[in-house]
Protein backbone atom coordinates (compact mmCIF):
# COMPACT_ATOMS: atom_id res chain seq x y z
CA UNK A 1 0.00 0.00 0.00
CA UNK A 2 2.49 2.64 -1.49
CA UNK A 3 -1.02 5.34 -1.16
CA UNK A 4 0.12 6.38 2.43
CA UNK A 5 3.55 7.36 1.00
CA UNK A 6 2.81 9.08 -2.53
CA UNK A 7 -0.41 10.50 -1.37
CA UNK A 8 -1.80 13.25 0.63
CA UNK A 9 -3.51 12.11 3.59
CA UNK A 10 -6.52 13.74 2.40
CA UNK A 11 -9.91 13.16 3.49
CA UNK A 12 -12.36 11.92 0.46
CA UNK A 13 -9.26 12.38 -1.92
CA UNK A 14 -10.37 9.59 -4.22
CA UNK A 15 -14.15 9.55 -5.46
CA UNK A 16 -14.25 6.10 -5.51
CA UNK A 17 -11.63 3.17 -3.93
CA UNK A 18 -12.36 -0.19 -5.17
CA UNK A 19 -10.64 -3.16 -2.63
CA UNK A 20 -10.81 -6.38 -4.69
CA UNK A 21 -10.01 -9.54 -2.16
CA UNK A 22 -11.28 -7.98 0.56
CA UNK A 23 -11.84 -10.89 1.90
CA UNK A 24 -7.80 -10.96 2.34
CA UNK A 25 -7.18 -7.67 3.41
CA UNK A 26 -6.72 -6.45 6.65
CA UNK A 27 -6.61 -3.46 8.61
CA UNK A 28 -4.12 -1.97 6.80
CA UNK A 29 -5.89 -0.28 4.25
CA UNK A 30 -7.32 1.87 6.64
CA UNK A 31 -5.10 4.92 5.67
CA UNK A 32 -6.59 4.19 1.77
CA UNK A 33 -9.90 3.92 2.77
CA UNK A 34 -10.26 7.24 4.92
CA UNK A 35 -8.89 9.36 1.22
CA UNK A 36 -12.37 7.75 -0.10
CA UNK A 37 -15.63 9.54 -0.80
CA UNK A 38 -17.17 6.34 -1.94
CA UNK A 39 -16.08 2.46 -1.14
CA UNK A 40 -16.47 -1.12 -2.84
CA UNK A 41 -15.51 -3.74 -1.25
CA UNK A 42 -15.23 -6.71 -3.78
CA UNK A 43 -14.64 -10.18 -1.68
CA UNK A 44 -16.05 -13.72 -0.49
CA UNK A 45 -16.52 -15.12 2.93
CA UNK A 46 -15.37 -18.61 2.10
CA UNK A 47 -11.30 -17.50 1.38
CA UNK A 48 -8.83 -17.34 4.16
CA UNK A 49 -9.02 -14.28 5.84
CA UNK A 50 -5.66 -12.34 6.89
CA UNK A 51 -2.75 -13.80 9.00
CA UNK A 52 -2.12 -12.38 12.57
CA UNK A 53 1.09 -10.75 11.61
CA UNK A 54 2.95 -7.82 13.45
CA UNK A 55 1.56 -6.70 16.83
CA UNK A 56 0.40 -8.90 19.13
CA UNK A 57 -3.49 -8.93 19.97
CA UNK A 58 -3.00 -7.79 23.09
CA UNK A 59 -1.32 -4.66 21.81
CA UNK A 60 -3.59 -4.40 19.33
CA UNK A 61 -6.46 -4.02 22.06
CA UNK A 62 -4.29 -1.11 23.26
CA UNK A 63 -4.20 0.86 20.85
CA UNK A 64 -7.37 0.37 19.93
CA UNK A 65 -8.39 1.34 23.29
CA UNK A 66 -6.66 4.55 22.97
CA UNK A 67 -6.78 6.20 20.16
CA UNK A 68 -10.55 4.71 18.98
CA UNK A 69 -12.44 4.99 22.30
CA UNK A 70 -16.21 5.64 21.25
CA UNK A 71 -15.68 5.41 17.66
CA UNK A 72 -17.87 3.27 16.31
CA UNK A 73 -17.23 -0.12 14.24
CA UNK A 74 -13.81 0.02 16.42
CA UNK A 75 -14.64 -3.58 17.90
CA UNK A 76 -13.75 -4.44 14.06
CA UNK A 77 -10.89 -3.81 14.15
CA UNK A 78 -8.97 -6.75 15.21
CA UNK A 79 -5.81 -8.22 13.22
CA UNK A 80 -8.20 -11.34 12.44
CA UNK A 81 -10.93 -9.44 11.12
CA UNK A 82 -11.08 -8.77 7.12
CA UNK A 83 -11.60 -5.94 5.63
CA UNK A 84 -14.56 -8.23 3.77
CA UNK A 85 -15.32 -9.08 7.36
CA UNK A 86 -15.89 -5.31 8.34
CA UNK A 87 -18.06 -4.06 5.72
CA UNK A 88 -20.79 -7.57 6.10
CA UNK A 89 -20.69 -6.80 9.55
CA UNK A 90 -21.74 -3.16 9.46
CA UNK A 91 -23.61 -3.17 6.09
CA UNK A 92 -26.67 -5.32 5.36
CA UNK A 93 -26.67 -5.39 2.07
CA UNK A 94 -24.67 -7.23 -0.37
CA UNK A 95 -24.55 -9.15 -4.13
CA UNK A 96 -23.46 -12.58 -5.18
CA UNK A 97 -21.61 -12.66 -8.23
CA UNK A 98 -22.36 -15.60 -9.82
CA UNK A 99 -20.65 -16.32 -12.67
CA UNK A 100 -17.03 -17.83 -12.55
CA UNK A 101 -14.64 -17.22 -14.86
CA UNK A 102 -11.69 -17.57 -13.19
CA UNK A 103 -10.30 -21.05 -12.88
CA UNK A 104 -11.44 -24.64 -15.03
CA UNK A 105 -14.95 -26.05 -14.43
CA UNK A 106 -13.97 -29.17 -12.62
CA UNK A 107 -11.87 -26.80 -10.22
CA UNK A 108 -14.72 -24.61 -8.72
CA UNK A 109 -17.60 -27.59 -9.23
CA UNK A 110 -15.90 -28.67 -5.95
CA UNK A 111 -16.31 -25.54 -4.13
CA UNK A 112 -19.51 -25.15 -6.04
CA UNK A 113 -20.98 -28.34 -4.21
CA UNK A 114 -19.29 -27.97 -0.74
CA UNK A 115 -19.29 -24.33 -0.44
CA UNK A 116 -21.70 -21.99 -2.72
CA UNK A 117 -24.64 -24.34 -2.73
CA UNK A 118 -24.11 -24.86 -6.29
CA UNK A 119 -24.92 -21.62 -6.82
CA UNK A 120 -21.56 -20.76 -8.92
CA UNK A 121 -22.28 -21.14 -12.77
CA UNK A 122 -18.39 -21.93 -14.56
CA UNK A 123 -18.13 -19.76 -17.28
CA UNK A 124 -14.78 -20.72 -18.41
CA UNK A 125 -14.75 -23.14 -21.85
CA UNK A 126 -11.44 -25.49 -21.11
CA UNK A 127 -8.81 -26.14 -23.99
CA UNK A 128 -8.53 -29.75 -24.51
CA UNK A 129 -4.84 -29.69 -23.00
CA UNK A 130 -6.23 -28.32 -19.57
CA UNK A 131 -8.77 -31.22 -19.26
CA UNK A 132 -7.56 -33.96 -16.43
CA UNK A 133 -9.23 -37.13 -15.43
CA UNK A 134 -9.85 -37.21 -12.58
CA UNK A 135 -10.19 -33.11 -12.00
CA UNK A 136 -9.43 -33.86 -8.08
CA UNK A 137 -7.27 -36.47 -6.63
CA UNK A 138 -7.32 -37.10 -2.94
CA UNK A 139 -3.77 -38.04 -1.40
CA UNK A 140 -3.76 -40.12 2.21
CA UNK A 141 -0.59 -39.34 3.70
CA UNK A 142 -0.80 -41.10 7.01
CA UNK A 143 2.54 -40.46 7.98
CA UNK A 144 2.24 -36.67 7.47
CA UNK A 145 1.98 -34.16 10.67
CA UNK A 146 1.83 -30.07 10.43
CA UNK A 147 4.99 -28.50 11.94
CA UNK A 148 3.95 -25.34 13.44
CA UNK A 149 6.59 -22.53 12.90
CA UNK A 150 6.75 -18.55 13.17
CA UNK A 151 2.58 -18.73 12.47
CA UNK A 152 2.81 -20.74 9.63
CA UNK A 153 1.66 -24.32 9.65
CA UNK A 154 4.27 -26.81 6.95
CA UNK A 155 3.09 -30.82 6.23
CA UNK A 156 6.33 -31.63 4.67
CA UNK A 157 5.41 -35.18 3.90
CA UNK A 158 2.36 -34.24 2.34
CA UNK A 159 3.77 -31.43 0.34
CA UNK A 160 5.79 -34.08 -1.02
CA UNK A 161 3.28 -36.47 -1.94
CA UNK A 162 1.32 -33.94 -3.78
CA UNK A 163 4.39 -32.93 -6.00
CA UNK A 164 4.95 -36.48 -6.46
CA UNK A 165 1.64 -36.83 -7.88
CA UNK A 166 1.76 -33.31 -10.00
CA UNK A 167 5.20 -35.00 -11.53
CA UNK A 168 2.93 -37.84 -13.16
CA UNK A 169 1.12 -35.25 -14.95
């Protein structure tokens, strides 16, 4: 977010500020957000939201404490909250794209089914030389354990397996 440093810290600076993946975005783009007159906030509810990175929550509840006493929405604004998460929670209303265009049919007919109600209509026509059989391939790795480390959670052994598999491709 390079706006903070090239930009006046203007108040409705921008007319509009579109945040695509908001979804993934975290309190950070507060100091964007406060330039804009208008806001869209383009995101979905079933992707990862952002890490806890940086400042501990603790801290967080500090500052917070501080600096945004009586403003309101402030409870929001927690390092595990999206930005996604903020505007569903203070604005009612909302639209469902849903047309998909973004990755093969076979791909999102899985999320489709287990996450959008089958909702989600694939738009995307697949070449011939993107079409696998099977589209999903489920990998037991009994062996396999997550190593926790620095926030981030590794399964070395099933990393493995899976570019074991992607090699017979």
């Amino acid at each position: 977010l390079q706006v903070s440093e090239s930009m006046p810290a203007e108040l409705g600076l921008f007319d509009l500020v579109i945040v695509d993946e908001a979804s993934q975005s975290s309190i950070d783009v507060l100091p964007v957000l406060m330039r804009a007159k208008k806001l869209l906030v383009v995101g979905d509810n079933k992707q990862v939201s952002p890490s806890n990175v940086g400042l501990a929550s603790a801290q967080i509840d500090v500052l917070r404490n501080r600096y945004l006493h009586g403003q309101p929405h402030a409870a929001y604004l927690t390092p595990d909250m999206s930005l996604y998460d903020m505007a569903s929670s203070i604005y009612e209303s909302s639209v469902m794209l849903l047309e998909h265009f973004r990755c093969h049919p076979a791909i999102i007919s899985y999320s489709n089914k287990n996450f959008y109600g089958n909702r989600i209509k694939p738009m995307r026509l697949s070449k011939k030389s993107e079409q696998l059989s099977p589209a999903l391939v489920a990998i037991y790795t009994p062996q396999g354990y997550r190593e926790s480390k620095n926030s981030k959670h590794i399964n070395r052994i099933e990393a493995k397996a899976i570019i074991e598999e992607m090699k017979l491709l």
